[in-house]
Protein backbone atom coordinates (compact mmCIF):
# COMPACT_ATOMS: atom_id res chain seq x y z
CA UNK A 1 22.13 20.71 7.27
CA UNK A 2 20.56 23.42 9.61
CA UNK A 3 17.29 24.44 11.66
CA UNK A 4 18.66 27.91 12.35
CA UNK A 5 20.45 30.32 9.91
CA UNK A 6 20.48 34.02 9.71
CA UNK A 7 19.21 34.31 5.84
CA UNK A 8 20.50 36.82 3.41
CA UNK A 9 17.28 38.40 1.75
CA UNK A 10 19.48 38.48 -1.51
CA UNK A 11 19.54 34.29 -1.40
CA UNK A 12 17.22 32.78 -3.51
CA UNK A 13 15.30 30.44 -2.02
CA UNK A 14 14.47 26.65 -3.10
CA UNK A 15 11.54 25.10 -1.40
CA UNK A 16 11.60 20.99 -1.40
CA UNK A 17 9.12 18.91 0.41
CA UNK A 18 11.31 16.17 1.87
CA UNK A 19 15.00 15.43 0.89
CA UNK A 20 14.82 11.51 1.51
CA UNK A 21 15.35 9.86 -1.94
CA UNK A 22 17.80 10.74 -4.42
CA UNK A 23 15.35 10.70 -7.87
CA UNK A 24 14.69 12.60 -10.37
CA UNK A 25 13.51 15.97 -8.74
CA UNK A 26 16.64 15.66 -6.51
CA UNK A 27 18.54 15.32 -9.44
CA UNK A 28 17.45 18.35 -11.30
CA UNK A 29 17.75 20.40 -8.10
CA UNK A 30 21.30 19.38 -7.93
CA UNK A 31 21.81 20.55 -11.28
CA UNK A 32 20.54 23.91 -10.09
CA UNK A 33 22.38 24.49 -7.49
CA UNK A 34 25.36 23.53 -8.81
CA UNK A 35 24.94 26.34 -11.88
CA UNK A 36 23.75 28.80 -9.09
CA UNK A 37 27.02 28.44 -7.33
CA UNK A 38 29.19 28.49 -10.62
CA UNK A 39 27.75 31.83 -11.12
CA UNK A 40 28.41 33.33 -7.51
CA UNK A 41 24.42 33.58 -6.98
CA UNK A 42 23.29 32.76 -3.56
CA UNK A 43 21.04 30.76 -2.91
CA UNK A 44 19.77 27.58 -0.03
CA UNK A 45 16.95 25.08 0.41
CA UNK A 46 14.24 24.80 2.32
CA UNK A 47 12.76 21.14 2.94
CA UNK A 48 11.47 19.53 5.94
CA UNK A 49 13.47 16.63 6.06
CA UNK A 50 17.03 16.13 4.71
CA UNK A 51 17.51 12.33 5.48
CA UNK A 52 19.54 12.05 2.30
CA UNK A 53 22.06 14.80 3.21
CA UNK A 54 21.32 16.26 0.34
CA UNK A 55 23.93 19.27 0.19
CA UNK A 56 26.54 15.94 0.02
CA UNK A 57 25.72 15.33 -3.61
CA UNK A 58 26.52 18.38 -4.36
CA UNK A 59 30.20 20.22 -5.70
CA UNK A 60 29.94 22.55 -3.01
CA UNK A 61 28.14 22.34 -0.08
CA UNK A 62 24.93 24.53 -0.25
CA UNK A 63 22.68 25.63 3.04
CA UNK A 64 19.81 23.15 3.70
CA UNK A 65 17.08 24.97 6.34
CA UNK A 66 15.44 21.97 7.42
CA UNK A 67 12.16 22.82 9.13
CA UNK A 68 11.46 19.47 11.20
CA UNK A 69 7.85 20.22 11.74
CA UNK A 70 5.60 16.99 12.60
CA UNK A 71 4.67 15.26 9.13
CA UNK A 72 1.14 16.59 9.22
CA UNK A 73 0.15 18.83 6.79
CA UNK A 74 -1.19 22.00 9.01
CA UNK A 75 1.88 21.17 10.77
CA UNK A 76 3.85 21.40 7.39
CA UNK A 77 2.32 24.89 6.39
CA UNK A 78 2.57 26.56 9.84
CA UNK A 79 6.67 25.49 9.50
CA UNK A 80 6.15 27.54 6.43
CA UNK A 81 4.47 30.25 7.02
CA UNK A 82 6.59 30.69 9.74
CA UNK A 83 9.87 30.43 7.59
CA UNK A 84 8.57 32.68 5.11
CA UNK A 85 7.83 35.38 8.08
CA UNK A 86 11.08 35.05 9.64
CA UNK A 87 12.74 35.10 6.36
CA UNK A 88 11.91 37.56 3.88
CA UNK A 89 13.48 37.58 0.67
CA UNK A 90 14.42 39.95 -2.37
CA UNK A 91 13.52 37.06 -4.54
CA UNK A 92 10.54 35.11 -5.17
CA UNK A 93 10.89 31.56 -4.10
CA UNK A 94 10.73 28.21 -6.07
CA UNK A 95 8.71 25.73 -5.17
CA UNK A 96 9.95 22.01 -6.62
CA UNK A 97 6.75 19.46 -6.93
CA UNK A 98 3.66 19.34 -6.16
CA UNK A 99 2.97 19.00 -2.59
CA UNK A 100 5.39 21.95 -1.51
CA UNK A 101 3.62 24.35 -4.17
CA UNK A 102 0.28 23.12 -2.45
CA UNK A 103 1.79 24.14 1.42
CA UNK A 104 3.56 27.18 -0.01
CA UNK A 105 -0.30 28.26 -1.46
CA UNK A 106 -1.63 27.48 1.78
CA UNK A 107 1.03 28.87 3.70
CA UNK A 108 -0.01 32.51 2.12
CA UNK A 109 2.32 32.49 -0.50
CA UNK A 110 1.65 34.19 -4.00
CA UNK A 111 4.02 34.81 -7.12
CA UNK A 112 6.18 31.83 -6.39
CA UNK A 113 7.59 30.04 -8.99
CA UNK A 114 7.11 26.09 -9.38
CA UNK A 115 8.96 23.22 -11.04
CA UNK A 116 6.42 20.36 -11.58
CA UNK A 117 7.69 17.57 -12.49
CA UNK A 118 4.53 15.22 -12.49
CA UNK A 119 0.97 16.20 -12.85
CA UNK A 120 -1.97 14.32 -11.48
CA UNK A 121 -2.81 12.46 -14.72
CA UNK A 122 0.75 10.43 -14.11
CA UNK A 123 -1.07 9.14 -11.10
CA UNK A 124 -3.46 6.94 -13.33
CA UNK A 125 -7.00 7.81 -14.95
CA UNK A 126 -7.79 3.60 -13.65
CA UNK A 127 -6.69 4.50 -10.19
CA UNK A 128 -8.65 7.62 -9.25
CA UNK A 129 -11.94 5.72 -11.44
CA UNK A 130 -11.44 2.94 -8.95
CA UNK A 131 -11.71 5.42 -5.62
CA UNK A 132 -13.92 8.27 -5.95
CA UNK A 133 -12.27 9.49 -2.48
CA UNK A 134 -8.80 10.10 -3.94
CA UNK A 135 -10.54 11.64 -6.76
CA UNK A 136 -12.55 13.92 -4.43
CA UNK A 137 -8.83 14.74 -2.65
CA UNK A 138 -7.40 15.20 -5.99
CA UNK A 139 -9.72 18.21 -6.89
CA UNK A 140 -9.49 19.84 -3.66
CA UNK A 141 -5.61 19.64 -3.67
CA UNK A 142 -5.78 20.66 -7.30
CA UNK A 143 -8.32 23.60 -6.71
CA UNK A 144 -5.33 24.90 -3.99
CA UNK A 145 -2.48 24.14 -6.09
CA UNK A 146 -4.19 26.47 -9.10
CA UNK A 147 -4.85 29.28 -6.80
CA UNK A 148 -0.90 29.06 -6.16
CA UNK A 149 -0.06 28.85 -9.60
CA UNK A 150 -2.07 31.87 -11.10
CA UNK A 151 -0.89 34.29 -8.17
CA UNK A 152 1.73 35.28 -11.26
CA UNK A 153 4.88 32.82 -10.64
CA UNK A 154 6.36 30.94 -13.36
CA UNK A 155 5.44 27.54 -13.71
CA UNK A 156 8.38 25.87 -15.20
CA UNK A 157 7.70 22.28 -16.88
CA UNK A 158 9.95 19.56 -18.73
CA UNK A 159 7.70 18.66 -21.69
CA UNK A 160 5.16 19.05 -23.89
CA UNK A 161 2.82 16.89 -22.23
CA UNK A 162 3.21 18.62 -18.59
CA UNK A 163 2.65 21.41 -20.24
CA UNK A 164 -0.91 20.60 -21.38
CA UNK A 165 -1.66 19.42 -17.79
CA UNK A 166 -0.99 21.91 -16.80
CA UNK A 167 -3.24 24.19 -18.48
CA UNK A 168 -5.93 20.78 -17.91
CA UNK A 169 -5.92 21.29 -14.44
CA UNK A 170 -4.33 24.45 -13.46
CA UNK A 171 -5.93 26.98 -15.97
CA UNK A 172 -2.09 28.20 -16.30
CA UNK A 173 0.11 28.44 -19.87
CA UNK A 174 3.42 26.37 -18.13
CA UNK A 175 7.16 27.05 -19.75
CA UNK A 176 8.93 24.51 -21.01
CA UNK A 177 12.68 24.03 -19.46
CA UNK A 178 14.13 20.46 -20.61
CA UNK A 179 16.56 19.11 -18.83
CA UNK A 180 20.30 17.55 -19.98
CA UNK A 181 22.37 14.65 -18.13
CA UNK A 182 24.77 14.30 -15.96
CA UNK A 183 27.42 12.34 -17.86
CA UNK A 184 30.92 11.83 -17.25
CA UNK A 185 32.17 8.91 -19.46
CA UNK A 186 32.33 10.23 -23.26
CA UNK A 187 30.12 9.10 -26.10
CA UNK A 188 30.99 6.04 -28.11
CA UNK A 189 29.69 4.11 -30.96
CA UNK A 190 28.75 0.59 -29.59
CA UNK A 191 28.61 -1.94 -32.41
CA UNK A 192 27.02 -5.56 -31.28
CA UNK A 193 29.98 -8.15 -31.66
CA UNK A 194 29.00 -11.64 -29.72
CA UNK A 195 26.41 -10.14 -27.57
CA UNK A 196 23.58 -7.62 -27.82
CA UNK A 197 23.31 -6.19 -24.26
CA UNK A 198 19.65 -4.20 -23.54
CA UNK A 199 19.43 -1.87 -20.07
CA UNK A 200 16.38 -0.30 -17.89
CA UNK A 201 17.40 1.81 -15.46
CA UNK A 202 14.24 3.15 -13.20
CA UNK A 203 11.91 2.53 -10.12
CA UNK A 204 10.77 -1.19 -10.57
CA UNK A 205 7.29 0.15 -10.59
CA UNK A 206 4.00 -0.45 -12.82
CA UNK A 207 4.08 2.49 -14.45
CA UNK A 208 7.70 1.79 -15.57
CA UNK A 209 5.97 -1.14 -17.99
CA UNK A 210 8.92 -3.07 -17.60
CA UNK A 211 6.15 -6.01 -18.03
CA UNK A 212 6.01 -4.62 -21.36
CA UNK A 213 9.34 -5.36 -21.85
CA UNK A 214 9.78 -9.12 -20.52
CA UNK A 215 6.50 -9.47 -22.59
CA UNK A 216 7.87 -8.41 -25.65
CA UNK A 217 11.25 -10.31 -25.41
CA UNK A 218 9.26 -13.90 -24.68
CA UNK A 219 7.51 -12.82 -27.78
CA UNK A 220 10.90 -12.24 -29.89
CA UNK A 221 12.13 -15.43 -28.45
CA UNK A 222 9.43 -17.67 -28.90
CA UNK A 223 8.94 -16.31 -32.62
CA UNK A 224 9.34 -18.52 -35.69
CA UNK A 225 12.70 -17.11 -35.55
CA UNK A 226 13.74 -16.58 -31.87
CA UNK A 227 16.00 -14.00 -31.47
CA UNK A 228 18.66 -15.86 -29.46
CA UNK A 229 18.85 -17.57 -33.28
CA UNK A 230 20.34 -14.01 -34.78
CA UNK A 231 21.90 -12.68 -31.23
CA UNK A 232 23.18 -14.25 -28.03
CA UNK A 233 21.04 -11.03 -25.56
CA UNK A 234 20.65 -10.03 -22.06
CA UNK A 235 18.92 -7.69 -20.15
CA UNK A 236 20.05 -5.54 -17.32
CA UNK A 237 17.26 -3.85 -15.17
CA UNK A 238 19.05 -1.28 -12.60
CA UNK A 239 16.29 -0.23 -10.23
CA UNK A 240 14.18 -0.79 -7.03
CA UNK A 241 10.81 -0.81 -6.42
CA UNK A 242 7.87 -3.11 -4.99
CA UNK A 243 7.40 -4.63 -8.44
CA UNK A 244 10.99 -6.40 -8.26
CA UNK A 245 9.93 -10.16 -6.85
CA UNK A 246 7.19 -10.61 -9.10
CA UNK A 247 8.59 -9.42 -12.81
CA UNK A 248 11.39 -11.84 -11.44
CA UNK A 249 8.67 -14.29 -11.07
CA UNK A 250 7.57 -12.82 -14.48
CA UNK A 251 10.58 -13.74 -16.46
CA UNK A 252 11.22 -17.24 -15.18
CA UNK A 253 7.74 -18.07 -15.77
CA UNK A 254 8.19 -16.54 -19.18
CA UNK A 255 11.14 -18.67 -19.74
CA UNK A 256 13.94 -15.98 -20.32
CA UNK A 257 14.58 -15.94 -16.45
CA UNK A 258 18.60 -16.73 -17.32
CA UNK A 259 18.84 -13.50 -19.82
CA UNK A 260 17.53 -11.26 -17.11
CA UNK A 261 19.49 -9.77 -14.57
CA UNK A 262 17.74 -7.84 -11.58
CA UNK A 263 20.55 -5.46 -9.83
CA UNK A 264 18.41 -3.47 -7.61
CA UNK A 265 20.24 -0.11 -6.39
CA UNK A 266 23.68 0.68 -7.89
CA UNK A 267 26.55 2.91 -6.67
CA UNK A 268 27.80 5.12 -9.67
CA UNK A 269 30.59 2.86 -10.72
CA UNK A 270 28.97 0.12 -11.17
CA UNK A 271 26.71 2.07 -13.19
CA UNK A 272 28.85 3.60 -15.42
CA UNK A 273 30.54 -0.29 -15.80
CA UNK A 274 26.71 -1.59 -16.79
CA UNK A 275 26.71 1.30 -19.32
CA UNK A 276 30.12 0.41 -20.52
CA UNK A 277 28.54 -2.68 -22.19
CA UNK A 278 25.23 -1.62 -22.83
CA UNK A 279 24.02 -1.40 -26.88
CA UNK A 280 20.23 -0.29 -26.27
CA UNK A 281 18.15 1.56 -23.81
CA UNK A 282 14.65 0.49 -23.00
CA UNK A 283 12.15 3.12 -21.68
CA UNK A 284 8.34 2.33 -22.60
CA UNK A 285 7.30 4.49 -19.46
CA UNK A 286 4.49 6.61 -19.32
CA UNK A 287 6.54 9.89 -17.07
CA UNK A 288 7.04 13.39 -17.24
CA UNK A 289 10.29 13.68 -18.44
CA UNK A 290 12.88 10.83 -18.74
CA UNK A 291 16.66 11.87 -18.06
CA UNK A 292 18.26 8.53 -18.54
CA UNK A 293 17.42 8.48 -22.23
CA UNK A 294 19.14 11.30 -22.30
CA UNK A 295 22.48 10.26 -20.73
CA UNK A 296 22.27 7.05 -22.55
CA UNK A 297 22.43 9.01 -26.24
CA UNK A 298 25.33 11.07 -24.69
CA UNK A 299 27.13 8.12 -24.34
CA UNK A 300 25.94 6.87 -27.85
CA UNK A 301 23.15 4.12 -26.51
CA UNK A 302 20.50 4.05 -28.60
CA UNK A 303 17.08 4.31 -26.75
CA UNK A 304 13.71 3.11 -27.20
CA UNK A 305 10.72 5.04 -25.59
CA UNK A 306 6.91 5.21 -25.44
CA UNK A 307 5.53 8.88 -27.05
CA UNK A 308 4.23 9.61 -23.41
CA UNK A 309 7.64 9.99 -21.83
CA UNK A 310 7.93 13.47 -22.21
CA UNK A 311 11.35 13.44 -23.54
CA UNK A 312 10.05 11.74 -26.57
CA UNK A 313 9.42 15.30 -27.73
CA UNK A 314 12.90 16.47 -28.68
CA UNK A 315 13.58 12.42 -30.53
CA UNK A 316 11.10 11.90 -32.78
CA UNK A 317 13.08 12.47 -36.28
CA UNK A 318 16.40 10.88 -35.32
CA UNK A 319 17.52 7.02 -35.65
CA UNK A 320 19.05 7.45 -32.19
CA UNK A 321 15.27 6.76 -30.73
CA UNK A 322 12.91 4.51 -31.71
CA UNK A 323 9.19 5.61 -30.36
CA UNK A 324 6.46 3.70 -29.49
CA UNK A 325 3.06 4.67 -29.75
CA UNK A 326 -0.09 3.12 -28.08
CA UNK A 327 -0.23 0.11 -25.63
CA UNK A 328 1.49 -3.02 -24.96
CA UNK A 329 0.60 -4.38 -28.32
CA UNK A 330 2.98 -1.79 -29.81
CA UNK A 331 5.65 -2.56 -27.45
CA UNK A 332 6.70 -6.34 -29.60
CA UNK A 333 7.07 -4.46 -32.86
CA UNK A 334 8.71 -1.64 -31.73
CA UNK A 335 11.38 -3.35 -29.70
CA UNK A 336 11.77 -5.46 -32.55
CA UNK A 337 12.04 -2.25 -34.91
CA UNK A 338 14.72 -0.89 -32.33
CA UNK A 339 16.83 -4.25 -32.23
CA UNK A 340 17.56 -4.62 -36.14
CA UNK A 341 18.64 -0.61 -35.92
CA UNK A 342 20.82 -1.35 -33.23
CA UNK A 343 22.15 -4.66 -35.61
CA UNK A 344 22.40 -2.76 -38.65
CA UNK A 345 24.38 -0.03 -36.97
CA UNK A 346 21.91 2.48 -38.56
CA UNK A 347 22.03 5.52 -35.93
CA UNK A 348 26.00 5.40 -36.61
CA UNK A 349 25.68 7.31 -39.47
CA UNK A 350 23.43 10.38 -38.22
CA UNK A 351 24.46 12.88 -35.82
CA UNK A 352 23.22 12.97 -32.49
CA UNK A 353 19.78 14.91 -32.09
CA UNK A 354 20.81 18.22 -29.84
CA UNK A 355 20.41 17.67 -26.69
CA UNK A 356 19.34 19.64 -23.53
CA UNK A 357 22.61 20.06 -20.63
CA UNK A 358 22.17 20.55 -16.99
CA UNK A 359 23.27 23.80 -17.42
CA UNK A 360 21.23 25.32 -20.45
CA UNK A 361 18.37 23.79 -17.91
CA UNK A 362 19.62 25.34 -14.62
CA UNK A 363 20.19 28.88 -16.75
CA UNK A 364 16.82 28.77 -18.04
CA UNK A 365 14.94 28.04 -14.44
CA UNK A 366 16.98 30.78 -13.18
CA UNK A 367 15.98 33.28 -16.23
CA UNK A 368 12.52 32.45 -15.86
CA UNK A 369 12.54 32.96 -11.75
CA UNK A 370 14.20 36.63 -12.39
CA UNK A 371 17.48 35.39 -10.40
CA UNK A 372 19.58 36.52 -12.60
């Protein structure tokens, strides 16, 4: 981590807003970096805050500028600006998320490139009904943001449905880079012996839907023919968020409090050791992408998903994924749908759908950025 480096105009550069929370974005940055650096191609980040240490996650250890500018936005793009005077570069940066791309626009930049990996939709059509303001914010922010993106950068997307928000509410024709796991344990066939073990592994947040999901197991288990009748079950939900206390609430008021197990945050052992046991994946969120339905099919975990995760787009014809379409009401018969595959074994006996890999990811970002 550093305030002051003298920086090569050959290293590409990889803008971040702030470094605090290892999540998805963090996650696919990683993934970048970590190609960039297999392939000898220089490279460093640009963030103003690095409480995470992010460069730690990492297989090497990769320069982190960190601009420290008070957490005011005019404070934010004069940090900028200044960086990008101090600093100039062979290569034309990328931005990663929304708010940097927004500063970087403001900050004078033009032909940057931009990973979005949510779009202002995922904030909630209810929520910006409900207060005009943030609306009125929204389309300023967004009239910024699409000067930015039109200057003639790539704007590189996960999915098909960024991609049409894209062109919504930027005017600009996005590419489409998916993105792969990172996996270590190998891929095994999981038949249910004694117990049929079900995981969700996200931020314990409302548009996560894991209502949906203690919901729809009440239903199954207060049925004419409970499910506890064909399968002793369990869930696992691996996650924290604000939403924690009251689904706990949730499911002892629903009456399947014992079958639920709330871990909050996990270190990666005890993760993998969750997985270990683990016979179906539940994802009903409505989210850009989704990488733990893909790591959970490359250890051979089933998954169930709602059609507006937007790595529903690459499972649709396989058994591996059952996809739900619609609202809550779909969610009983789906899970239900998923639950007899998973019982029946019937995704043993197709292939595995192909599957995106860090890598092919990180290669494509860097094609599309003219790095390499």
């Amino acid at each position: 981590m550093s305030e002051s480096h003298q920086i090569h105009p050959d290293s590409r550069v990889i803008l971040m807003a702030q470094a605090d929370v290892f999540g998805g974005a963090e996650r696919s940055l990683l993934a970048l970096t970590n190609w960039l650096q297999s392939q000898s191609i220089p490279h460093h980040f640009v963030t103003y805050t690095d409480a995470m240490n992010f460069s730690s996650y990492a297989t090497h250890a990769p320069l982190v500028h960190v601009l420290r500018p008070r957490m005011k936005v005019w404070n934010k793009v004069t940090a900028l600006r200044r960086y990008f005077r101090e600093n100039p570069s062979n290569f034309k940066p990328l931005a990663s998320g929304y708010q940097i791309a927004q500063h970087a626009t403001m900050a004078g930049a033009r032909g940057f490139h931009t990973l979005l990996h949510d779009t202002p939709s995922l904030i909630g059509e209810s929520i910006l009904e409900a207060k005009p303001r943030i609306t009125l914010y929204q389309r300023i922010t967004n009239s910024i943001l699409r000067h930015g993106l039109q200057s003639g950068g790539r704007t590189i997307v996960t999915s098909d449905f960024l991609r049409g928000d894209c062109m919504r509410y930027f005017g600009v024709t996005a590419d489409i880079a998916r993105m792969g796991g990172m996996v270590n344990d190998a891929f095994r066939i999981r038949p249910v012996a004694d117990k049929l073990n079900m995981l969700s592994i996200s931020r314990v947040e409302d548009n996560k839907r894991i209502d949906w999901i203690l919901h729809s197991l009440a239903d199954l288990e207060n049925s004419e023919s409970p499910l506890s009748k064909r399968v002793d079950w369990s869930l696992d939900i691996v996650g924290k968020g604000s939403k924690m206390e009251p689904l706990r609430q949730m499911a002892a008021t629903l009456g399947i409090g014992n079958r639920i197990h709330f871990h909050g945050f996990v270190e990666d052992a005890k993760l993998v050791e969750i997985f270990a046991h683990c016979h179906l994946f539940l994802m009903p969120a409505r989210q850009g992408y989704g990488i733990p339905a893909i790591e959970s099919l490359q250890r051979g975990i089933p998954v169930l998903l709602h059609r507006e995760s937007g790595v529903s787009d690459i499972l649709l014809d396989t058994p591996w994924a059952t996809v739900i379409h619609g609202g809550e009401d779909s969610m009983t018969p789906g899970l239900q749908t998923a639950i007899e595959s998973v019982l029946a074994m019937r995704h043993a006996a197709s292939p595995l759908p192909s599957l995106p890999t860090e890598a092919s990811w990180a290669e494509r970002v860097a094609t599309l950025c003219n790095w390499i």
